[in-house]
Protein backbone atom coordinates (compact mmCIF):
# COMPACT_ATOMS: atom_id res chain seq x y z
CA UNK A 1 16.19 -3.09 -57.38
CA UNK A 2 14.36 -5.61 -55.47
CA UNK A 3 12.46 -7.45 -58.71
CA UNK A 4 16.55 -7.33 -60.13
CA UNK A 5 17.71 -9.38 -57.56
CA UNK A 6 14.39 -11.96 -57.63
CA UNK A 7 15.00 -12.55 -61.08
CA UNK A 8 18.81 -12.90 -60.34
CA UNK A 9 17.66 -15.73 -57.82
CA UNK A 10 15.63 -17.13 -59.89
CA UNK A 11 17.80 -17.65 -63.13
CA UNK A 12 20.51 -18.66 -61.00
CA UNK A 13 18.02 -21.58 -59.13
CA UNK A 14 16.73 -22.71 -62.98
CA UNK A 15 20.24 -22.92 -64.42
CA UNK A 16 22.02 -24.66 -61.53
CA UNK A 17 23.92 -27.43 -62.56
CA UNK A 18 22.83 -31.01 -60.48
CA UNK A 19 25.09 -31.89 -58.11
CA UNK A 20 26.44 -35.01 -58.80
CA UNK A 21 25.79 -37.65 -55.54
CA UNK A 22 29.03 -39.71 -54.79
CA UNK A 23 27.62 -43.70 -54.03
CA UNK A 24 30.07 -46.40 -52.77
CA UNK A 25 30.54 -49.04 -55.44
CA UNK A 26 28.08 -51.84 -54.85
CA UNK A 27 31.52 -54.55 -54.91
CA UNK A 28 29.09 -57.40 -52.40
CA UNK A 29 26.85 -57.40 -55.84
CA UNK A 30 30.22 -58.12 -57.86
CA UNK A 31 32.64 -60.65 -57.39
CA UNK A 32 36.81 -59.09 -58.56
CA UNK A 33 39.43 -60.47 -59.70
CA UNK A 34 36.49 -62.12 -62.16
CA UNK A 35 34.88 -59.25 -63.38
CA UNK A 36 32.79 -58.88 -66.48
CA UNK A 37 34.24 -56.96 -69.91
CA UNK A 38 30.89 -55.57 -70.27
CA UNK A 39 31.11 -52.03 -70.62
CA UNK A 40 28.95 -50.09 -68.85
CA UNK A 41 31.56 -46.85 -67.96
CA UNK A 42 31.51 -45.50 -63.78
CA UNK A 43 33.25 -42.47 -63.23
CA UNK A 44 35.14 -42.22 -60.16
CA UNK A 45 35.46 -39.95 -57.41
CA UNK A 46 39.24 -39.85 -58.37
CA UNK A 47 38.53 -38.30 -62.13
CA UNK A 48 39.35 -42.11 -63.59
CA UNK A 49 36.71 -43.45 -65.74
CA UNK A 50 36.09 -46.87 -65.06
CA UNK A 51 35.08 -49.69 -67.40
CA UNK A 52 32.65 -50.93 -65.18
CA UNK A 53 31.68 -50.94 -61.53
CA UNK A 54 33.55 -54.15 -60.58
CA UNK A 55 36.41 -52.74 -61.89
CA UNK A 56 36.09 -49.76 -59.62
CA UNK A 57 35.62 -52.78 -57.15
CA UNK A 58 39.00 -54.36 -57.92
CA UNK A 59 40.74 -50.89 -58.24
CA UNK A 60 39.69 -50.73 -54.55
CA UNK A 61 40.73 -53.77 -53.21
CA UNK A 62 43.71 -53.86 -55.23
CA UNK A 63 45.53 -50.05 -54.03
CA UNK A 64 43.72 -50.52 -50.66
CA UNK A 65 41.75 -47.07 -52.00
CA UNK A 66 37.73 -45.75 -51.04
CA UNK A 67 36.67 -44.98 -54.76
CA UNK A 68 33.00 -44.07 -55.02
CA UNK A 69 31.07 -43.70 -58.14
CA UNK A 70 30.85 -39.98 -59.31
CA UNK A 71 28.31 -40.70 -62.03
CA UNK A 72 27.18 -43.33 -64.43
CA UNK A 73 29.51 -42.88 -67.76
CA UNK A 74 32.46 -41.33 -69.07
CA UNK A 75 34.22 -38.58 -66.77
């Protein structure tokens, strides 16, 4: 029973998923409304895919919202 339940821990630590680290949007490093149309996709913390992080930036400042970057790409 005991060597069961290590193994259960064990496959459960090797499969776990990442957990994906929210990060404010670096918006100092970009300059809205004039932002790029370069796409390099952010996914936001509110399930919107972004087309880039100075979007996320203008988003922001535009609806007065706190938007962080879920994850690099697509959501």
């Amino acid at each position: 029973m005991k060597s069961l339940l290590m193994l259960a821990i064990c496959a459960a630590v090797l499969f776990a998923q990442p957990v994906a680290a929210e990060k404010p949007p670096n918006c100092k490093k970009h300059s809205p409304p004039r932002c790029s149309r370069v796409r390099d996709p952010v996914c936001g913390t509110n399930g919107i895919t972004f087309p880039n992080e100075c979007m996320l930036c203008l988003f922001n400042t535009e609806y007065n919202k706190g938007v962080k970057i879920l994850r690099s790409g697509d959501c």
